[in-house]
Protein backbone atom coordinates (compact mmCIF):
# COMPACT_ATOMS: atom_id res chain seq x y z
CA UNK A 1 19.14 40.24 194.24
CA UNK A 2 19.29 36.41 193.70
CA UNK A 3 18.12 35.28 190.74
CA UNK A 4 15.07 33.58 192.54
CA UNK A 5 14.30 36.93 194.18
CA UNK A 6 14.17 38.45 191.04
CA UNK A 7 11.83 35.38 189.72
CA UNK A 8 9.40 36.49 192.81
CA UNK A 9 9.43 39.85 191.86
CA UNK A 10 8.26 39.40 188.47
CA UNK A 11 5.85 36.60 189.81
CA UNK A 12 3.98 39.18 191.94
CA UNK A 13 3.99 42.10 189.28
CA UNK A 14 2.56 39.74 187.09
CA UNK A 15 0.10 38.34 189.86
CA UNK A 16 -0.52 42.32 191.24
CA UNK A 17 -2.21 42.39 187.62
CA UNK A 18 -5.33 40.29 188.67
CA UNK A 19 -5.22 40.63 192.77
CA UNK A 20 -7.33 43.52 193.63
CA UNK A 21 -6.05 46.93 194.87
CA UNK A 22 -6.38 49.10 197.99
CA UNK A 23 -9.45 50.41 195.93
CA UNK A 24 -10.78 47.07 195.40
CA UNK A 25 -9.72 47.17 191.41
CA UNK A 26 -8.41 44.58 190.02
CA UNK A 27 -6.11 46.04 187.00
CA UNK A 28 -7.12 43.35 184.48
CA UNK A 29 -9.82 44.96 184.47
CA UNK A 30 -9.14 48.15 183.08
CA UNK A 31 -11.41 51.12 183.37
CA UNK A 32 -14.38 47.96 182.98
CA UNK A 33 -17.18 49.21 184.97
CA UNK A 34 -19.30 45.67 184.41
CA UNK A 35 -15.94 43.76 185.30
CA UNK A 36 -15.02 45.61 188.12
CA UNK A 37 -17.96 46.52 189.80
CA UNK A 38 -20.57 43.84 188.96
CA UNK A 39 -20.48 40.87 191.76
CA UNK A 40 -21.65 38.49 189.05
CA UNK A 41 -18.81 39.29 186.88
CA UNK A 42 -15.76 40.91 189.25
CA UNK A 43 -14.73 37.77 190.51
CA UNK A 44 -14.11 36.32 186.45
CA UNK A 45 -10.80 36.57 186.06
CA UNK A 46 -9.74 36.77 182.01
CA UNK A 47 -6.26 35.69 181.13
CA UNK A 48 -5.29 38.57 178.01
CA UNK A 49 -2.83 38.20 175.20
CA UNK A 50 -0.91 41.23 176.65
CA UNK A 51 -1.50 43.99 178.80
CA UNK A 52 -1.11 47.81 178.97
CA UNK A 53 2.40 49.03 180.35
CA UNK A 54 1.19 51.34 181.97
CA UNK A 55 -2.10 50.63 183.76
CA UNK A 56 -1.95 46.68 183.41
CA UNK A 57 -5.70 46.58 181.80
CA UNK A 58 -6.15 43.21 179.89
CA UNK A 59 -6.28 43.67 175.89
CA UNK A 60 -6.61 41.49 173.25
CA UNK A 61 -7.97 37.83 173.08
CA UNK A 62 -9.63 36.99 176.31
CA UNK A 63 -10.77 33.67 176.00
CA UNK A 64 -7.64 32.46 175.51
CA UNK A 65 -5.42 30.87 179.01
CA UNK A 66 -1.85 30.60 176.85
CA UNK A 67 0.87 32.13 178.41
CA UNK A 68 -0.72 34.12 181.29
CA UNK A 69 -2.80 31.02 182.21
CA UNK A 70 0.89 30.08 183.95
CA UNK A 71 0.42 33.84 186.45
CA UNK A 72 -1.37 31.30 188.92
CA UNK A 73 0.62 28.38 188.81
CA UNK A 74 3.91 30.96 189.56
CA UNK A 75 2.04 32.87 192.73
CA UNK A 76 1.16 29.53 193.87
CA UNK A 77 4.79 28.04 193.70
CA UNK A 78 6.33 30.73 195.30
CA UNK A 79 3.39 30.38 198.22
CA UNK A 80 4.11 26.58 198.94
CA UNK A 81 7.77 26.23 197.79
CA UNK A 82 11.14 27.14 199.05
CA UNK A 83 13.89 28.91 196.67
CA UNK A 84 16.68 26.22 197.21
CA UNK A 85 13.69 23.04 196.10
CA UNK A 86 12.45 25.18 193.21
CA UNK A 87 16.38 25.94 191.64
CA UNK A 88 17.28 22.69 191.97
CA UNK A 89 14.67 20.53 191.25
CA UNK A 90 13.49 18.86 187.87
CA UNK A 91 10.27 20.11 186.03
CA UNK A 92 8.34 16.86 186.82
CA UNK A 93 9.19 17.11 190.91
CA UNK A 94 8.24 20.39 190.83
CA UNK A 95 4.71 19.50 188.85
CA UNK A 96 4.45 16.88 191.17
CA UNK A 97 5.10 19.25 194.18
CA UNK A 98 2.75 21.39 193.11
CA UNK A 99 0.09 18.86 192.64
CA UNK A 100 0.52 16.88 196.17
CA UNK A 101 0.41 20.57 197.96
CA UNK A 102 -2.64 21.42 196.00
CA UNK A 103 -4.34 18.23 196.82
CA UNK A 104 -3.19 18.20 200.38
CA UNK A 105 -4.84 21.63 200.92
CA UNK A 106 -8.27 20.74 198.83
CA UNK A 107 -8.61 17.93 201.50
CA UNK A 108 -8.03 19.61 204.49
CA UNK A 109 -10.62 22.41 203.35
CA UNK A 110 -13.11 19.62 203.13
């Protein structure tokens, strides 16, 4: 694997954590009936401290968007961006990429 391959793998476990399942779960969410069943509430995605290893439910602070906050930002940069831009570009061009895509595609939605 290339070392961007292996930066879009962890990207989608990470993002797999919040995307609902073939169930319609979203992992996050734990065993959550309110969260995961409730429409007024299963569409509230909480960024968690950490997570469980082994089931991926959120625990610890939730109102808190620190270092998960970021899972979007990563699915969303892998959706819009090549490999080769991404390695070899700056941290401002890439903010900057990311920013004129997301832009670009909240005014065509219009």
């Amino acid at each position: 694997m290339t070392l961007s391959e292996v930066a879009k793998e962890i990207a989608q476990r990470l993002g797999n954590i919040f995307l609902r399942d073939k169930r319609g779960k979203r992992p996050v969410f734990g065993d959550t009936k309110k969260f995961q069943e409730d429409p007024h509430w299963r569409d509230c995605l909480l960024f968690y401290e950490y997570f469980h290893g082994d089931n991926g439910a959120g625990l610890g602070a939730s109102h808190q968007t620190g270092w998960t906050g970021v899972i979007a930002q990563i699915m969303q940069m892998f959706a819009i961006m090549k490999p080769e831009f991404i390695l070899k570009a700056d941290r401002k061009t890439l903010y900057a990429g990311l920013a004129g895509r997301a832009s670009a595609t909240q005014s065509s939605a219009s």
